[in-house]
Protein backbone atom coordinates (compact mmCIF):
# COMPACT_ATOMS: atom_id res chain seq x y z
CA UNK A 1 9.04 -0.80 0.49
CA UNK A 2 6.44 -3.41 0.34
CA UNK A 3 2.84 -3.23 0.47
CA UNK A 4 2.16 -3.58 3.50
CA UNK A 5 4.59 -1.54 4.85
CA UNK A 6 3.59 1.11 2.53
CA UNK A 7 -0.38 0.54 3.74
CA UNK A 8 1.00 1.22 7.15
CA UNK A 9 2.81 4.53 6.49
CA UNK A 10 -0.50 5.62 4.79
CA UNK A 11 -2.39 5.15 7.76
CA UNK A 12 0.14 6.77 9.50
CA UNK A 13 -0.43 10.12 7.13
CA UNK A 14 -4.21 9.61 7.65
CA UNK A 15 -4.16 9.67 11.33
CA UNK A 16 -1.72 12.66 11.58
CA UNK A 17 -4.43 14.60 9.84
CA UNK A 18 -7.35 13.16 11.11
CA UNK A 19 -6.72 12.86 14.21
CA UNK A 20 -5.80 16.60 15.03
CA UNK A 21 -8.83 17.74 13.50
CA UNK A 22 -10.80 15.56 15.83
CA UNK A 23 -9.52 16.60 18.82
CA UNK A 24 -9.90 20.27 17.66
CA UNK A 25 -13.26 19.71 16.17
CA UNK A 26 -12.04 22.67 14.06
CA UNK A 27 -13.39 21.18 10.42
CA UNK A 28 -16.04 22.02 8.24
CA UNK A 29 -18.81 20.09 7.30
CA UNK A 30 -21.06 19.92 3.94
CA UNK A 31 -23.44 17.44 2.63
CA UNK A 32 -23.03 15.75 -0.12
CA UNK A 33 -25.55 14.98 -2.20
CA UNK A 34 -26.67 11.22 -0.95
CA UNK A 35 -26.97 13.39 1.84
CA UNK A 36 -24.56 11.67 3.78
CA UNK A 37 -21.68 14.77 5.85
CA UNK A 38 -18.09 14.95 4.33
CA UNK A 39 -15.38 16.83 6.06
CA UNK A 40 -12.74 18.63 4.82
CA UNK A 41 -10.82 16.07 6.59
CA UNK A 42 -12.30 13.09 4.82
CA UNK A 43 -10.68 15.34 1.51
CA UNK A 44 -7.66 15.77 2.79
CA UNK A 45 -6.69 12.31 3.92
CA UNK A 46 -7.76 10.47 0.66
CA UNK A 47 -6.04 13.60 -1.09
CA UNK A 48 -2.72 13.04 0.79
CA UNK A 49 -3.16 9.00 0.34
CA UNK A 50 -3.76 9.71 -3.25
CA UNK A 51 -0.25 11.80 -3.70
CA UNK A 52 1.88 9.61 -1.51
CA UNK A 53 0.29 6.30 -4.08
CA UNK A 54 0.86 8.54 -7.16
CA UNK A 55 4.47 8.39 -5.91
CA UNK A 56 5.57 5.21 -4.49
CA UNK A 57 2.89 2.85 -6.46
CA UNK A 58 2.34 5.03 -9.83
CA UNK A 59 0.99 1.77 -11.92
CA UNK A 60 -1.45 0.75 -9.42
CA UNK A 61 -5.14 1.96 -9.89
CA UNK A 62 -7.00 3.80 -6.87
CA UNK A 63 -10.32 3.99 -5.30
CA UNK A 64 -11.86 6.32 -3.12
CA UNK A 65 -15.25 7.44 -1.37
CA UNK A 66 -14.15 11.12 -2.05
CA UNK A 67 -12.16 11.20 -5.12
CA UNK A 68 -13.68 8.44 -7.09
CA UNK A 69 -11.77 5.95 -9.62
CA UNK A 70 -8.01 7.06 -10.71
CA UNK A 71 -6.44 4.45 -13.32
CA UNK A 72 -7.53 1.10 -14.69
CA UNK A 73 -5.02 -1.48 -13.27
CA UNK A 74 -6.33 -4.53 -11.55
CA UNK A 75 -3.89 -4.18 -8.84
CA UNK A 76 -6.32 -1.28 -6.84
CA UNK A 77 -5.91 0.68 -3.82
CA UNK A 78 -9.55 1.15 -2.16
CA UNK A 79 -9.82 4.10 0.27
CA UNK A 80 -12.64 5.56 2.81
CA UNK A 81 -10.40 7.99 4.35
CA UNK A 82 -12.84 8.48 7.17
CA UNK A 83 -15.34 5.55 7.95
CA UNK A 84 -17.93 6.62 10.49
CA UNK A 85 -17.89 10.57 9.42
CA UNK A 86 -21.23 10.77 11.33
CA UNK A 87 -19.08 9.56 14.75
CA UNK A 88 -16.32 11.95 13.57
CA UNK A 89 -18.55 15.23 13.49
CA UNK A 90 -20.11 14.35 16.91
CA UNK A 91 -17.01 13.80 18.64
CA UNK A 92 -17.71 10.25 18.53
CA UNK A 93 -14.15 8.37 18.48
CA UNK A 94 -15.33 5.29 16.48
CA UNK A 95 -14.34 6.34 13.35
CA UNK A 96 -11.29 5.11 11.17
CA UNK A 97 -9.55 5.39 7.88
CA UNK A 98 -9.53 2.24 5.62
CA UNK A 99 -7.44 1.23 3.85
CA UNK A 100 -6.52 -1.64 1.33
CA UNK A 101 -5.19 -3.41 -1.83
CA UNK A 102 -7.01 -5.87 -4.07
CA UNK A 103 -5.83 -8.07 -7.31
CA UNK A 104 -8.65 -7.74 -9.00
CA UNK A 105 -11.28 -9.20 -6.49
CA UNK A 106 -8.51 -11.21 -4.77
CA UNK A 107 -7.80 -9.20 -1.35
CA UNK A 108 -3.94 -8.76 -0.70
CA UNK A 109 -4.39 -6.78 2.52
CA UNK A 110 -6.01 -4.30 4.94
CA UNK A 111 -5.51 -1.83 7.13
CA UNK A 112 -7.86 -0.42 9.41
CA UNK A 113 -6.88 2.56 11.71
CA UNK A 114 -8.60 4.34 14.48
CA UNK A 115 -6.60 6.72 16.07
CA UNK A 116 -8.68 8.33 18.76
CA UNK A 117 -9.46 4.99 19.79
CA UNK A 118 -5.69 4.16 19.66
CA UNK A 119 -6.23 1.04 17.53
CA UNK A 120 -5.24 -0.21 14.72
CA UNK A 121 -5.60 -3.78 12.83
CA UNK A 122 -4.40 -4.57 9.71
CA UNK A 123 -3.60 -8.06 7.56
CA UNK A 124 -2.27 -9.89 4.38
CA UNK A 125 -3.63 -13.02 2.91
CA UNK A 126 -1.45 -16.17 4.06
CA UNK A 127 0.02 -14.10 6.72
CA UNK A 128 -2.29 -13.69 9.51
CA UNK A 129 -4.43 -10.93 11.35
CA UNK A 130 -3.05 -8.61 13.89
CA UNK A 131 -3.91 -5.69 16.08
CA UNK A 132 -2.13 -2.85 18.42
CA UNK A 133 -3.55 -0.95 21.16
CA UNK A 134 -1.65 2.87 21.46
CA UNK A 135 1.32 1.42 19.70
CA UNK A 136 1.83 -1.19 21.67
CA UNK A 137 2.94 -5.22 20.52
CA UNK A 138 0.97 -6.40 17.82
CA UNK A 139 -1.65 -9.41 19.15
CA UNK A 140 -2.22 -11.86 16.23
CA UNK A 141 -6.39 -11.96 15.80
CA UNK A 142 -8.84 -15.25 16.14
CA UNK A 143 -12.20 -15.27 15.78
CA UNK A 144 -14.40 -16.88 18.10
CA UNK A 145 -15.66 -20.55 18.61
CA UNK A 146 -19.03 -20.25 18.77
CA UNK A 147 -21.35 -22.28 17.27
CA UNK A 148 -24.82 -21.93 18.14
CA UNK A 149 -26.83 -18.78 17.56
CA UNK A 150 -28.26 -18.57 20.86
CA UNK A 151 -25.16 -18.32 22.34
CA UNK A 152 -23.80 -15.78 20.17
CA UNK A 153 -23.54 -11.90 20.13
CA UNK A 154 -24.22 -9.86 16.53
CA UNK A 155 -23.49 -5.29 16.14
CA UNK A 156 -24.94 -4.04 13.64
CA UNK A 157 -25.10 -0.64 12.64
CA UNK A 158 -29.20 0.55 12.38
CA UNK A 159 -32.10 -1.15 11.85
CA UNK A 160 -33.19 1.20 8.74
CA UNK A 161 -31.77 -0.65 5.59
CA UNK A 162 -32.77 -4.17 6.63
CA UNK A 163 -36.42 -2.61 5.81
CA UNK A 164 -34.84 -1.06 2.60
CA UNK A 165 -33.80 -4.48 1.76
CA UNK A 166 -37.18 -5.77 2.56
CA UNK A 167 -35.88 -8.45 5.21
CA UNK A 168 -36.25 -6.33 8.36
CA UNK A 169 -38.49 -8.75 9.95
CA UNK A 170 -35.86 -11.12 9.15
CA UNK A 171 -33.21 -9.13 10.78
CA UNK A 172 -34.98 -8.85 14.15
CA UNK A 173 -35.82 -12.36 13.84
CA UNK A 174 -32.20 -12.99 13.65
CA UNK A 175 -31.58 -10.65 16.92
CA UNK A 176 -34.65 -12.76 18.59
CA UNK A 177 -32.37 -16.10 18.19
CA UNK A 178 -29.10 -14.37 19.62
CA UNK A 179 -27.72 -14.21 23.17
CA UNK A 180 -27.20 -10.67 22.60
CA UNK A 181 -27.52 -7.81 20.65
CA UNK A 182 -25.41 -4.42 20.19
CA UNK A 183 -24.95 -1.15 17.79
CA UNK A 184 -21.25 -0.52 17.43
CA UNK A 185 -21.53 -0.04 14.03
CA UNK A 186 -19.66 0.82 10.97
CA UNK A 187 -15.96 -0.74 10.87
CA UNK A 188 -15.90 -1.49 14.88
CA UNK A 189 -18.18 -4.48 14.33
CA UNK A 190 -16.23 -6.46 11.58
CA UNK A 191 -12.56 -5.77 13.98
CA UNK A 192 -14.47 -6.85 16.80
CA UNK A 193 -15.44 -10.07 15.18
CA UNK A 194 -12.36 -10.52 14.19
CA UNK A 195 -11.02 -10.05 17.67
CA UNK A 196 -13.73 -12.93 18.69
CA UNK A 197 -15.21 -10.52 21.14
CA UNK A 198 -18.31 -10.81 18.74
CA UNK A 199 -19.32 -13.31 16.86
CA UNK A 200 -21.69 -11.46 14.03
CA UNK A 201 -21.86 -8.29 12.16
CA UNK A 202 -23.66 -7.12 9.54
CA UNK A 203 -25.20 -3.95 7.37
CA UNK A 204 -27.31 -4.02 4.60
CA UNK A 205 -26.04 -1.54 2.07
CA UNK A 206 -22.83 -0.61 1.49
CA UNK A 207 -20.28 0.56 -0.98
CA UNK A 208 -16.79 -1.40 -1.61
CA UNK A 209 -15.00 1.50 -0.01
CA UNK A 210 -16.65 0.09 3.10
CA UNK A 211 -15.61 -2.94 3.05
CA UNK A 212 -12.49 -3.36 1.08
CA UNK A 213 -10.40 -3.65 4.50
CA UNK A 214 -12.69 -5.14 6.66
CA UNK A 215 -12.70 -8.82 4.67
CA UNK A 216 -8.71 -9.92 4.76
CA UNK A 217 -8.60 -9.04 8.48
CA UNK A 218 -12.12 -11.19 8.86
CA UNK A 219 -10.72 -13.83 6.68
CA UNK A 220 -7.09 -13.76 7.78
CA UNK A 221 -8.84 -14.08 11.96
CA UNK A 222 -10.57 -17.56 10.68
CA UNK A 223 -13.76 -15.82 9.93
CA UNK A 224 -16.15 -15.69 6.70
CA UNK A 225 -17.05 -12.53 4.54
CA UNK A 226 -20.00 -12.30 2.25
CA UNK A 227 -22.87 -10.67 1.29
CA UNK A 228 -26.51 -11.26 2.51
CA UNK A 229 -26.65 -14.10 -0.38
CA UNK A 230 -24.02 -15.45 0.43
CA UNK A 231 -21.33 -14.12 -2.21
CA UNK A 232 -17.74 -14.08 -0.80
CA UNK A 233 -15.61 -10.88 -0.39
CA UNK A 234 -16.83 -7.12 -0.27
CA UNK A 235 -17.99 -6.81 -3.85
CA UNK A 236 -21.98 -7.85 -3.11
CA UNK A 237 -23.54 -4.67 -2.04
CA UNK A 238 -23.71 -5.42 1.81
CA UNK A 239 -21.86 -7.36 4.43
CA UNK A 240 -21.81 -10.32 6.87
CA UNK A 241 -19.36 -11.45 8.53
CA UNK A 242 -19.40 -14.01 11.16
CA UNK A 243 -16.91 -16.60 12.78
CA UNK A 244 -17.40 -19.07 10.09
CA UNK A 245 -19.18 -21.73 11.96
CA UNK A 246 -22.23 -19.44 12.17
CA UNK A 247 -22.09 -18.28 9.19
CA UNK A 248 -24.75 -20.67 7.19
CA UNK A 249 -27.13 -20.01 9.75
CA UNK A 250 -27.33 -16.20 9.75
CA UNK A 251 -27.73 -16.07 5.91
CA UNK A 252 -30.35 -18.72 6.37
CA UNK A 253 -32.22 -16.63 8.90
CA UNK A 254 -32.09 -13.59 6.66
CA UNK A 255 -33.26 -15.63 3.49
CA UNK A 256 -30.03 -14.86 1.30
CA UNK A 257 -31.28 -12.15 0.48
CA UNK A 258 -29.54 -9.98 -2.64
CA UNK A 259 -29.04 -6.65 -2.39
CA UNK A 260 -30.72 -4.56 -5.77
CA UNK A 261 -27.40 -2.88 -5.99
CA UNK A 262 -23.86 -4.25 -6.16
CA UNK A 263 -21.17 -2.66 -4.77
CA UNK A 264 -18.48 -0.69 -7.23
């Protein structure tokens, strides 16, 4: 089986537990000590991801939110089993499990699924972007052409970390210059940018679990993928990602900023 194959059939495990649970809302919750909820469902779904990896890809090195670090290869699995576990305890469907492979910091794919929105999107490097809607044909992914800020729409996911970061004023300077302005948040905003149906997204801190799938599916749809200073790829601590032809102008308007703390 190849990789991607095998990325799919782990999303595929992830959703049959996930997605049960959220229906039910029959989980419980704890907080872990960022303060941040986990699940028992965010455990289980990196725990079942971790077995079915430990069997079909034993050399290969994994990462997870939950589980931390397993083995030192440089060919790593990164896994947030449940992005947007805040959504997922509310009953809010825009939550998904992540998923994705890197060569070091070279991205080899990513798979992003969100079953109670019935989406999924997923890419390799060289090979394109693509998306289904409730299993349906898979649409190859383009980002947008838009190429002047005032025309263009950014989602974001709060406003509180831009302060953290000390370029808040920056931020909403950013939103001032835009056409339009909207809080999807969390994974939803990078796919949607991808789609082209935004043109912007961005957060300020984040941790490489976040991100590690969101970049080849940017980067595979024609778009860009850095941090607030401008770094390429999900390593940098926090994310923008635009359609490429905006992209020098956002990290202009928030000063290229770095974040204090790297990602893992």
């Amino acid at each position: 089986m190849n990789d991607l194959d095998l990325a799919i059939e782990l999303a595929d495990l992830a959703d049959s537990i996930s997605h049960r649970h959220f229906i039910a809302q029959d989980f419980a919750v704890e907080t872990k000590p960022d303060l941040t909820p986990v699940t028992e469902c965010d455990r289980a779904v990196e725990a079942a991801i971790m077995d079915r990896l430990s069997a079909s890809r034993p050399e290969d090195s994994v990462l997870g939110e939950e589980f931390g670090s397993h083995g030192t290869s440089p060919r790593r699995w990164i896994v947030d089993p449940i992005d947007g576990t805040k959504n997922f305890v509310r009953g809010v469907p825009i939550w998904a499990t992540l998923i994705s492979l890197y060569d070091g910091q070279t991205p080899i794919l990513g798979v992003v699924s969100a079953p109670a929105l019935g989406r999924r999107w997923w890419a390799q490097i060289g090979h394109g972007a693509f998306a289904s809607a409730l299993g349906g044909a898979p649409t190859q992914l383009r980002v947008s052409d838009v190429d002047d800020l005032g025309d263009a729409s950014l989602s974001y996911a709060s406003l509180g970390g831009w302060k953290d970061l000390g370029i808040r004023e920056e931020f909403i300077g950013l939103c001032d210059a835009l056409w339009r302005t909207r809080g999807y948040g969390d994974f939803y905003s990078y796919m949607l940018v991808a789609e082209g149906a935004v043109d912007i997204a961005c957060e300020p801190e984040l941790e490489l679990y976040d991100m590690g799938a969101l970049a080849p599916i940017v980067l595979e749809a024609g778009g860009s993928f850095t941090n607030t200073a401008g770094v390429p790829g999900p390593f940098g601590g926090n994310a923008v990602a635009t359609n490429s032809r905006l992209h020098d102008s956002v990290l202009d308007r928030l000063g290229r900023v770095a974040p204090p703390n790297l990602g893992t």
